[in-house]
Protein backbone atom coordinates (compact mmCIF):
# COMPACT_ATOMS: atom_id res chain seq x y z
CA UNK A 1 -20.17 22.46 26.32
CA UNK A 2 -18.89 18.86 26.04
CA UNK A 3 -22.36 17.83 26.35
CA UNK A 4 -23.68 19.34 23.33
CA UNK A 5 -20.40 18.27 20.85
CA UNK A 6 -21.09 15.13 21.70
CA UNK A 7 -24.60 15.52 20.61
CA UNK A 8 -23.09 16.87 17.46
CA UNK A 9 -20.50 14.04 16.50
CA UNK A 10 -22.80 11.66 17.61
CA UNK A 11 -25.34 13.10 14.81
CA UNK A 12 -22.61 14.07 12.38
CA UNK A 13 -19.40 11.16 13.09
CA UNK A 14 -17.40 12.23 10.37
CA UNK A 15 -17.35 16.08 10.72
CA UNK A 16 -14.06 17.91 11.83
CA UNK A 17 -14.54 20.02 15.04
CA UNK A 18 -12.39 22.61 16.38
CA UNK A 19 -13.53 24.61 19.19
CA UNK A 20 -12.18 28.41 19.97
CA UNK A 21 -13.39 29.82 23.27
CA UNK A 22 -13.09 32.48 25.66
CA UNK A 23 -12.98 30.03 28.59
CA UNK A 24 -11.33 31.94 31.59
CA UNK A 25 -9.98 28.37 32.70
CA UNK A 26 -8.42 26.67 30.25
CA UNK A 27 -7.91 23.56 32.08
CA UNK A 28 -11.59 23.97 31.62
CA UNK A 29 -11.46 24.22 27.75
CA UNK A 30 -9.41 21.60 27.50
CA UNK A 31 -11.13 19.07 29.85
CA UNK A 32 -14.66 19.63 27.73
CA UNK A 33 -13.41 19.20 24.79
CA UNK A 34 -11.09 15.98 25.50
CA UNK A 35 -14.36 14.43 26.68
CA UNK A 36 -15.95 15.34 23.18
CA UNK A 37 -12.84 13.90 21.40
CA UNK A 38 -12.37 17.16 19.47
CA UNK A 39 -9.30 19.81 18.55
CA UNK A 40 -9.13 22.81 21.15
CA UNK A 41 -7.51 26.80 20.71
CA UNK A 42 -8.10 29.66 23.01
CA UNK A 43 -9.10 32.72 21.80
CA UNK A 44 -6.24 35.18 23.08
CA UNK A 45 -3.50 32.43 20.59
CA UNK A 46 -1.10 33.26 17.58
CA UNK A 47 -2.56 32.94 14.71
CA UNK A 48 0.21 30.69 13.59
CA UNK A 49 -1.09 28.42 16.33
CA UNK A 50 -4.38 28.12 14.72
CA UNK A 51 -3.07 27.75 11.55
CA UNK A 52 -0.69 24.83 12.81
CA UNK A 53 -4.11 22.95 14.54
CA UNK A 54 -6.14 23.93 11.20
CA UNK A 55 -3.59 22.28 9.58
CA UNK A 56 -3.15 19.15 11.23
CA UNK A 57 -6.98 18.66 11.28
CA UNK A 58 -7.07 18.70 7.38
CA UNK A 59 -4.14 16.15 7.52
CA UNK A 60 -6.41 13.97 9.86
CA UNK A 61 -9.37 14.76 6.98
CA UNK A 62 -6.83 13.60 3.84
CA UNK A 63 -5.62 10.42 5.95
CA UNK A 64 -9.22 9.08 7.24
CA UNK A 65 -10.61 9.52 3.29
CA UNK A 66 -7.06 7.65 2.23
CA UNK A 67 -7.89 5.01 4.42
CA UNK A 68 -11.84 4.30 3.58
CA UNK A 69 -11.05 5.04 -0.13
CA UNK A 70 -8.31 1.91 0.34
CA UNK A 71 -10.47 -0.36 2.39
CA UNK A 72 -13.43 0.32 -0.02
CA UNK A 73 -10.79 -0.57 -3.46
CA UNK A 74 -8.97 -3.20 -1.15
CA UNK A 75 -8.80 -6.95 -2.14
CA UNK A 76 -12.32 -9.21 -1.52
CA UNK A 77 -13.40 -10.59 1.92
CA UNK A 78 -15.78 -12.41 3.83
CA UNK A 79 -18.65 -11.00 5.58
CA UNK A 80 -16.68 -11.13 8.49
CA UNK A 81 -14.15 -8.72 7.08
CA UNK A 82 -11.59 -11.42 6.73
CA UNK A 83 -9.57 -11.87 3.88
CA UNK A 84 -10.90 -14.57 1.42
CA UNK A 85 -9.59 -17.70 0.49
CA UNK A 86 -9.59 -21.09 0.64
CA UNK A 87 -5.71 -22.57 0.20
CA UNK A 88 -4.31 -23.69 2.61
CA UNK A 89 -1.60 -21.69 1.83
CA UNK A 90 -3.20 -18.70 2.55
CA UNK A 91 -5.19 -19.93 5.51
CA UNK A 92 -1.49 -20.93 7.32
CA UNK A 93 -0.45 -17.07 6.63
CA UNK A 94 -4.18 -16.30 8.69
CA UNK A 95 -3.01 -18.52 11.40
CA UNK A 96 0.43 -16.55 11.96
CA UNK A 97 -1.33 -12.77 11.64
CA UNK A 98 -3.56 -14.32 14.19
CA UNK A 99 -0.89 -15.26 16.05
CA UNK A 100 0.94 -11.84 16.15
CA UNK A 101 -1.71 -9.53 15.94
CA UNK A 102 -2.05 -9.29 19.63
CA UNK A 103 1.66 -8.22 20.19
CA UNK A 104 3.35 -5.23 19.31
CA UNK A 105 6.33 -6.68 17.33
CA UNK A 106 7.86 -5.76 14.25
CA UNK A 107 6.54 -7.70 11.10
CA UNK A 108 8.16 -7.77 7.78
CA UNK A 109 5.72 -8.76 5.06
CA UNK A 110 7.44 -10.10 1.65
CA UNK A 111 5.86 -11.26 -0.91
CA UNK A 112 5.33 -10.07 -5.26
CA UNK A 113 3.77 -7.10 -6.08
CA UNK A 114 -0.15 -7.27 -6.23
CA UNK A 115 -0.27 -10.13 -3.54
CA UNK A 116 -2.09 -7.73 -1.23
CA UNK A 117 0.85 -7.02 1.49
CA UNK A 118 -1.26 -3.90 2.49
CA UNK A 119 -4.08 -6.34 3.02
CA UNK A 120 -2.27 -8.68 5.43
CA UNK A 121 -0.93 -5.55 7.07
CA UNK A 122 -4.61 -3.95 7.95
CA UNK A 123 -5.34 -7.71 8.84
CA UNK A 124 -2.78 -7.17 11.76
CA UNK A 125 -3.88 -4.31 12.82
CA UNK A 126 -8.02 -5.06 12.83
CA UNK A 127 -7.04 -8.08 15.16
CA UNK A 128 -5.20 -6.32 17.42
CA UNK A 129 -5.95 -4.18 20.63
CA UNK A 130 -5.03 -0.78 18.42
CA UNK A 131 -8.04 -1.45 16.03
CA UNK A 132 -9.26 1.81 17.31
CA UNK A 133 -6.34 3.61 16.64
CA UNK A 134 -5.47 5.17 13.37
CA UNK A 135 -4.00 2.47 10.61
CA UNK A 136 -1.72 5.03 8.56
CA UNK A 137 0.00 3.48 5.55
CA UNK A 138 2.61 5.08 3.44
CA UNK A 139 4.45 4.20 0.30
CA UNK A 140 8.10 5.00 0.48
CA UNK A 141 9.11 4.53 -3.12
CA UNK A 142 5.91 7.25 -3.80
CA UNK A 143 7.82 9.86 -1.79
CA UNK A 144 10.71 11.78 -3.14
CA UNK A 145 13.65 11.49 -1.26
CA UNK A 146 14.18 14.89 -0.17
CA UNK A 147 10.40 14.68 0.96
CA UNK A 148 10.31 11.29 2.84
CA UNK A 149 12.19 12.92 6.35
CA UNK A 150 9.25 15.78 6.44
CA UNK A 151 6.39 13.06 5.34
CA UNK A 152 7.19 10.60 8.21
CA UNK A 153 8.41 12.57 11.60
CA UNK A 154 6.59 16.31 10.40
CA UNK A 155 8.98 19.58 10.38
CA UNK A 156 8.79 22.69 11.94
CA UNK A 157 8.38 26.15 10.39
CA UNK A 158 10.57 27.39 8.47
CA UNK A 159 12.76 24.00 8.70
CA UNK A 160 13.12 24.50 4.96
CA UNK A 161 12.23 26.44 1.87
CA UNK A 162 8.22 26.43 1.55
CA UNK A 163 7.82 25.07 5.25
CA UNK A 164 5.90 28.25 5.95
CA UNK A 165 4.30 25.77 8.88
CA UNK A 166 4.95 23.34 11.01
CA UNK A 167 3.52 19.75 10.18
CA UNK A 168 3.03 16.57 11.78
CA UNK A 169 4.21 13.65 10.48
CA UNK A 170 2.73 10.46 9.92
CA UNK A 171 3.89 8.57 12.98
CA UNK A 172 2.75 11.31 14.92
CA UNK A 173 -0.73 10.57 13.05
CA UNK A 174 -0.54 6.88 13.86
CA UNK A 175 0.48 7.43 17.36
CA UNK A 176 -1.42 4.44 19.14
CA UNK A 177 -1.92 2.64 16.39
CA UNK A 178 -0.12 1.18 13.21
CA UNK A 179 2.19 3.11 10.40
CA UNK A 180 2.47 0.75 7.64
CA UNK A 181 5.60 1.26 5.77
CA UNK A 182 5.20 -0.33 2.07
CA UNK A 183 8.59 -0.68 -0.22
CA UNK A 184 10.24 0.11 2.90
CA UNK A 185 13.28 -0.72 0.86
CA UNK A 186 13.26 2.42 -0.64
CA UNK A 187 13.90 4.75 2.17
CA UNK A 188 16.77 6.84 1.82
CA UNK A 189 19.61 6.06 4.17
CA UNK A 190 19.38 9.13 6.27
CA UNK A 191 15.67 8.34 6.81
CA UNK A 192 16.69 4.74 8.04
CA UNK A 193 18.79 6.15 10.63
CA UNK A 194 15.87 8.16 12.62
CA UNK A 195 13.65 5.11 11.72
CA UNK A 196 16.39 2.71 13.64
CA UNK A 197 15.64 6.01 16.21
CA UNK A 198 11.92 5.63 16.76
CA UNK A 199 12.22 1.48 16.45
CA UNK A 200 14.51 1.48 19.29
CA UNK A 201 13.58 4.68 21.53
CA UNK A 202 9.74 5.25 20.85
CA UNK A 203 10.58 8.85 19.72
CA UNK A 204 10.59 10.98 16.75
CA UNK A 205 12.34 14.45 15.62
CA UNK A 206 10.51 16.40 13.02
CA UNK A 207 12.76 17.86 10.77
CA UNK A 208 14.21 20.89 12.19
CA UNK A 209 12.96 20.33 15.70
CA UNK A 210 15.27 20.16 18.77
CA UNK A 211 12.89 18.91 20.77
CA UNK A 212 11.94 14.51 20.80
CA UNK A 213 8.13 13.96 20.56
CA UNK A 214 7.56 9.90 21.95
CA UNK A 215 5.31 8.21 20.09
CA UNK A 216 3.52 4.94 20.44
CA UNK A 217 3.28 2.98 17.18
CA UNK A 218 3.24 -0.52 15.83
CA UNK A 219 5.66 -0.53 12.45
CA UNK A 220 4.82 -3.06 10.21
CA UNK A 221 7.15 -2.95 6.70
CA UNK A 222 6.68 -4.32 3.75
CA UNK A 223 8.84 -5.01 0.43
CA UNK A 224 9.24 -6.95 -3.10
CA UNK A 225 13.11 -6.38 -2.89
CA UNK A 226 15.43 -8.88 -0.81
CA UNK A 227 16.18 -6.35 1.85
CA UNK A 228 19.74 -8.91 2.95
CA UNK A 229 20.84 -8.02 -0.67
CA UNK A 230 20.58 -4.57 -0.05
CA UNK A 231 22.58 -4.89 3.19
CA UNK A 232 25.83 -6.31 1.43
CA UNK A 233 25.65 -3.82 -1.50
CA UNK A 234 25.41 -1.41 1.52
CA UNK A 235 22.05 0.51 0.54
CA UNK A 236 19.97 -0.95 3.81
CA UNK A 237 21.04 -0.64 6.91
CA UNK A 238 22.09 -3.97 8.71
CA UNK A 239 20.52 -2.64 11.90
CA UNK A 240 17.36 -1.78 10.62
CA UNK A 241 17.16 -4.50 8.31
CA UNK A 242 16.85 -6.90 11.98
CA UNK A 243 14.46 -4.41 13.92
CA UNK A 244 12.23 -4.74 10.77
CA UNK A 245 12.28 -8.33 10.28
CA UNK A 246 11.21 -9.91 13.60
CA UNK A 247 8.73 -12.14 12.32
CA UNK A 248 8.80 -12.68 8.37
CA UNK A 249 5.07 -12.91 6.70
CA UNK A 250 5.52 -14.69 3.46
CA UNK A 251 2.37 -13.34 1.15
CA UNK A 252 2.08 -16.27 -1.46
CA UNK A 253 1.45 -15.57 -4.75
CA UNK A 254 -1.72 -16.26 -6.45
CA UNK A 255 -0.35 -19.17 -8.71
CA UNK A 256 0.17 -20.90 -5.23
CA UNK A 257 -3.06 -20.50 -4.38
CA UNK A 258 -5.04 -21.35 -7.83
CA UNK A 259 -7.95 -22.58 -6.15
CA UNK A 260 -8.79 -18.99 -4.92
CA UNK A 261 -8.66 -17.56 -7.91
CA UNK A 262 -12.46 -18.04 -8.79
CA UNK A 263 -13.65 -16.74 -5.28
CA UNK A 264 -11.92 -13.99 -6.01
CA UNK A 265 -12.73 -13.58 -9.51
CA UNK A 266 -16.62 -13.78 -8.34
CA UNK A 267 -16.36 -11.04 -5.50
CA UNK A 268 -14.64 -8.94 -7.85
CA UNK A 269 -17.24 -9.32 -10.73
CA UNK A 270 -20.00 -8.55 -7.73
CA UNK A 271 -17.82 -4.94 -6.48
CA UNK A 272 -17.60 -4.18 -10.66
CA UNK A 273 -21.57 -4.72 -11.22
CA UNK A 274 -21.78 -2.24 -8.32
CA UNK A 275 -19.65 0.16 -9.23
CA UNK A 276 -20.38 0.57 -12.98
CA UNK A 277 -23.87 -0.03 -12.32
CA UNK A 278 -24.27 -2.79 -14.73
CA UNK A 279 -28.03 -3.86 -15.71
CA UNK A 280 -28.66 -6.63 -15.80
CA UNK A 281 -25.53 -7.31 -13.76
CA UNK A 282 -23.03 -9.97 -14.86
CA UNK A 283 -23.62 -13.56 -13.10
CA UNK A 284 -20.72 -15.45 -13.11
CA UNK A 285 -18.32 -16.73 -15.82
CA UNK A 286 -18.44 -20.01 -17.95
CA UNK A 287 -17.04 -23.04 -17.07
CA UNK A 288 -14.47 -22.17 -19.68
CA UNK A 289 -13.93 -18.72 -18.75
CA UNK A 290 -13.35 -20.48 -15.26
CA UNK A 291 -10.78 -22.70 -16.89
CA UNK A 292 -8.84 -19.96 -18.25
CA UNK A 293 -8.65 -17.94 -14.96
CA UNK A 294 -7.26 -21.28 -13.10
CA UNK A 295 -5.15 -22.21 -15.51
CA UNK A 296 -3.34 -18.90 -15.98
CA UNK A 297 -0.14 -18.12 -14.01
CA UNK A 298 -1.40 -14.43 -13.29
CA UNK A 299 2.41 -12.63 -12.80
CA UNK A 300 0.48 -9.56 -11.72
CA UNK A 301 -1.09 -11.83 -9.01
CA UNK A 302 -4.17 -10.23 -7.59
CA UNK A 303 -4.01 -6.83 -8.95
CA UNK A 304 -4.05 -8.45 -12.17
CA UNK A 305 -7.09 -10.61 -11.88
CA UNK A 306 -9.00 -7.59 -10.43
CA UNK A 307 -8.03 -5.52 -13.39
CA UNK A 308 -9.03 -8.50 -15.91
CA UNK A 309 -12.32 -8.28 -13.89
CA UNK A 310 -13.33 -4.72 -14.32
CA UNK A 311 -12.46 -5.16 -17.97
CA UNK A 312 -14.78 -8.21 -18.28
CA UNK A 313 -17.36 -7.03 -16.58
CA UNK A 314 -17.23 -3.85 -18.40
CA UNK A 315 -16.89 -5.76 -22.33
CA UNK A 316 -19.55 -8.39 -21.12
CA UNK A 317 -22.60 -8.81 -23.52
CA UNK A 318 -23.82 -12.06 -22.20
CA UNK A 319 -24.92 -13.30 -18.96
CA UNK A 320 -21.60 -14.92 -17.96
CA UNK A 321 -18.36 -14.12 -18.96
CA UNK A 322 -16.60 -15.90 -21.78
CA UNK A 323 -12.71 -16.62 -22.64
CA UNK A 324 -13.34 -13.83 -25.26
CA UNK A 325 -13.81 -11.16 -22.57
CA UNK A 326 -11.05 -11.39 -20.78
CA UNK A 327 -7.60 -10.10 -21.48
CA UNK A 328 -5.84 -11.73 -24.69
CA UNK A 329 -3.13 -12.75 -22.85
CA UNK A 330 -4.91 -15.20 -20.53
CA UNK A 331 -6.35 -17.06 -24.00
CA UNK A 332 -3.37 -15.81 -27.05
CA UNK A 333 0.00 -15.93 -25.02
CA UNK A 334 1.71 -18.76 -25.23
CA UNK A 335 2.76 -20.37 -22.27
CA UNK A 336 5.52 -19.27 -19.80
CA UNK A 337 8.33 -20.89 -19.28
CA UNK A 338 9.69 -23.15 -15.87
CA UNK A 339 10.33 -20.04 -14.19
CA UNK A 340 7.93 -17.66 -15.57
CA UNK A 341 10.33 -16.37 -18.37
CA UNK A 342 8.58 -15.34 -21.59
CA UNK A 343 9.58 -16.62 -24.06
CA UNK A 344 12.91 -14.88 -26.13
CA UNK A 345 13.09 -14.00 -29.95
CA UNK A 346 10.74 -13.42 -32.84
CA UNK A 347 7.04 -12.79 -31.38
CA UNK A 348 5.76 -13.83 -34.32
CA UNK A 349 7.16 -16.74 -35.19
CA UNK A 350 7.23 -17.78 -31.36
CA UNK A 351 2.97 -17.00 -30.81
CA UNK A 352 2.23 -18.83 -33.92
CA UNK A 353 1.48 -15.64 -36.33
CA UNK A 354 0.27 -13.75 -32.94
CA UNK A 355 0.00 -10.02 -34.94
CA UNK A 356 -1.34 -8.32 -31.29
CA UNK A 357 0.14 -4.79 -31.17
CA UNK A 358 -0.67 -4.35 -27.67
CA UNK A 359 0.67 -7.35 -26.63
CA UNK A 360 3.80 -6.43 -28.47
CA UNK A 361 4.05 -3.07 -26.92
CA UNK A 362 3.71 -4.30 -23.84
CA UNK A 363 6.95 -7.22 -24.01
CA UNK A 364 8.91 -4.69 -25.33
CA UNK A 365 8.08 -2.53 -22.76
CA UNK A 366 8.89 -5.06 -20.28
CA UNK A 367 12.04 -5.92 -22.03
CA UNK A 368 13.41 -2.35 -21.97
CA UNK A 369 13.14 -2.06 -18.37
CA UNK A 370 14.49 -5.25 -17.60
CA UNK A 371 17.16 -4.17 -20.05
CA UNK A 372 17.95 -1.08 -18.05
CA UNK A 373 18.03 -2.26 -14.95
CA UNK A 374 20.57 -5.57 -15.89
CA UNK A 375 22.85 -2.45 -17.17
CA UNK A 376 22.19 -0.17 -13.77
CA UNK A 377 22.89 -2.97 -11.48
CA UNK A 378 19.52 -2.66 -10.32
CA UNK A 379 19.66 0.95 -9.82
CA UNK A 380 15.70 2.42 -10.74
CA UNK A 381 16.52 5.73 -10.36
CA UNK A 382 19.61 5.78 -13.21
CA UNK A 383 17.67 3.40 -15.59
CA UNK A 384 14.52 5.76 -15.34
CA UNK A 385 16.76 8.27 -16.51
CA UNK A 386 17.77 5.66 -19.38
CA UNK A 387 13.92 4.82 -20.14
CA UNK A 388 12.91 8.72 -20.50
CA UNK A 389 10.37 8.62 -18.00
CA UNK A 390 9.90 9.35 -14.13
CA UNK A 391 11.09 7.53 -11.03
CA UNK A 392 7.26 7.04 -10.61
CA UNK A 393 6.65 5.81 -13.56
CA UNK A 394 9.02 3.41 -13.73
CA UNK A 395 7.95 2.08 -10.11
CA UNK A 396 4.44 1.75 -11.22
CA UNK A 397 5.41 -1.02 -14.49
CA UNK A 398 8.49 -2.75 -12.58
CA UNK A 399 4.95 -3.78 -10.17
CA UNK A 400 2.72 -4.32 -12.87
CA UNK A 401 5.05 -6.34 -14.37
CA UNK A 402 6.61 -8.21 -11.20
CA UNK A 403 10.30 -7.48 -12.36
CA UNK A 404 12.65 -8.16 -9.63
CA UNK A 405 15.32 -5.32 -10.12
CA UNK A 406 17.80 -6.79 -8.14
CA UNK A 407 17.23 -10.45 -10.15
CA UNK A 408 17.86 -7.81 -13.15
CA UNK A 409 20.87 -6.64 -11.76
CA UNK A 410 22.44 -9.68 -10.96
CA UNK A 411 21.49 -11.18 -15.11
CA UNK A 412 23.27 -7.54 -15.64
């Protein structure tokens, strides 16, 4: 039987098999189909049982299209697959993931939002021996709380209301290989506690299990917040906070790397002509477009410049990209200040009779939320309630706009 799945995966790689048989030996079943790497149920099982394998293979399905729809939309890189770049900055960050990949330690990766932390993170794990294995990567702060238990160590049936089946979780997805756990800072402090658990013991309880699974998975976190603050106001646990940061990884922002900036902007404009099919397809920018890019401080850091990209690429009329194509705030906004502050008061009067709505918008967007959070201490969840609009939401522009709440909350 093995003989001819293997035939069949080998012709069709990405199909899901599960094999039912009537096999009077099932040491038999099960030896056949572990050689043909493939999901295994006898015939005489409960039909819970093949509901719980049915459902872990479509979990397999969801995670495998997560990760090639993330390494297909992930930052720029060389034909080797490395990440691209020229600083030196960035090439001494290549030198420690090279130096760590091989090892199973705990790495910590800081950095600003749109830096590509997720990048660095797949970087560790494609130079290490579990590049086979599964690379499963999770966003904490994109889980509810009451969700993030279930989500990361699985539940069994009927371990709450709706858990009509049991689940795996997503450690027991990346068993072998690497979980990659981004705003790690935003875990709950109950779901710390069994993360300390599986840090320290190699083991994980689904939620209302009895029964330890062990599990064999590299961890590498990664945040915007200064975890230590969070460990004196008491909202990260000063245990965890040391399993998780072995080894620090420092992703620097873009404006320390301004010399990358048009390699990057020229692999993006290649991926846009691609994928909005542009013909003719844009060939570059102009020198002063170039200028402009360089010159720019780009908060955002590379998430920005990709998104000023696409919209270039998609507004271009000309063969190159001019200044007038990209975003008005690279060319209109007036210059930030020592720190990156925007400038305070009249918009107006301070832009020089700058009359852009959007732009407007947009500050006083920014300027509510940094409001909110000065008077929650830093709190997201209480000043979304204060902004009218979700815990999501309000995730989503504190990154776009690279506030620091807990900056905010100390201004507050």
């Amino acid at each position: 039987m093995y003989v001819w799945l293997r035939e069949v995966l080998h012709a069709h790689p990405a199909l899901t098999v599960l094999v039912m048989t009537a096999c009077g030996s099932q040491d038999q079943g099960v030896q056949a189909v572990a050689r043909a790497e493939c999901d295994y149920v006898h015939r005489t099982c409960r039909p819970d049982e093949i509901v719980f394998v049915l459902r872990k293979a479509e979990e397999r399905e969801r995670l495998v299209r997560e990760n090639r729809r993330l390494k297909q939309a992930s930052l720029p890189s060389t034909p080797g697959g490395h990440i691209l770049g020229e600083s030196p900055a960035l090439h001494a960050l290549l030198r420690q993931v090279a130096r760590l990949a091989p090892v199973d330690t705990t790495v910590l990766i800081s950095g600003e939002s749109g830096t590509g932390k997720e990048l660095i993170a797949r970087e560790l794990h494609v130079r290490s021996p579990r590049a086979p294995m599964s690379f499963v990567a999770v966003n904490c702060g994109a889980i509810p709380s009451g969700l993030i238990e279930s989500e990361l160590f699985g539940h069994a049936k009927g371990a709450f209301t709706d858990a009509r089946t049991a689940k795996r979780g997503l450690f027991a997805e990346a068993d072998g290989g690497t979980l990659f756990l981004d705003e790690v800072g935003e875990l709950p402090l109950a779901a710390q506690v069994k993360l300390l658990r599986v840090l320290q013991e190699g083991e994980i309880r689904p939620v209302g299990e009895n029964r330890v699974e062990k599990v064999n998975v590299r961890v590498v976190a990664a945040t915007l917040r200064d975890l230590s603050r969070l460990v004196a106001k008491g909202d990260f646990r000063e245990d965890l906070y040391y399993r998780l940061n072995v080894v620090n990884l420092r992703v620097p922002p873009l404006r320390e790397r301004r010399e990358d900036v048009p390699l990057l902007a020229r692999a993006f404009i290649a991926r846009f002509n691609r994928e909005l099919n542009r013909e003719p397809p844009v060939a570059g920018l102009t020198a002063e477009a170039e200028a402009l890019l360089k010159s720019y401080a780009w908060p955002g850091n590379v998430r920005e410049l990709e998104n000023a990209m696409e919209r270039a690429v998609l507004l271009a009329d000309e063969p190159h990209i001019l200044p007038a194509n990209l975003p008005e705030r690279l060319w209109a906004a007036s210059p930030p200040g020592p720190h990156g502050e925007k400038p305070h008061g009249d918009p107006v009067l301070q832009g020089g009779g700058d009359l852009s709505l959007k732009r407007a918008i947009r500050e006083l967007e920014e300027s509510y939320i940094r409001a909110a959070l000065r008077k929650t201490k830093g709190n997201r969840t209480r000043a979304a309630e204060l902004l009218d609009i979700s815990h999501r939401a309000l995730l989503y522009k504190i990154k776009e706009y690279g506030i620091d709440p807990d900056a905010e909350a100390e201004r507050g």
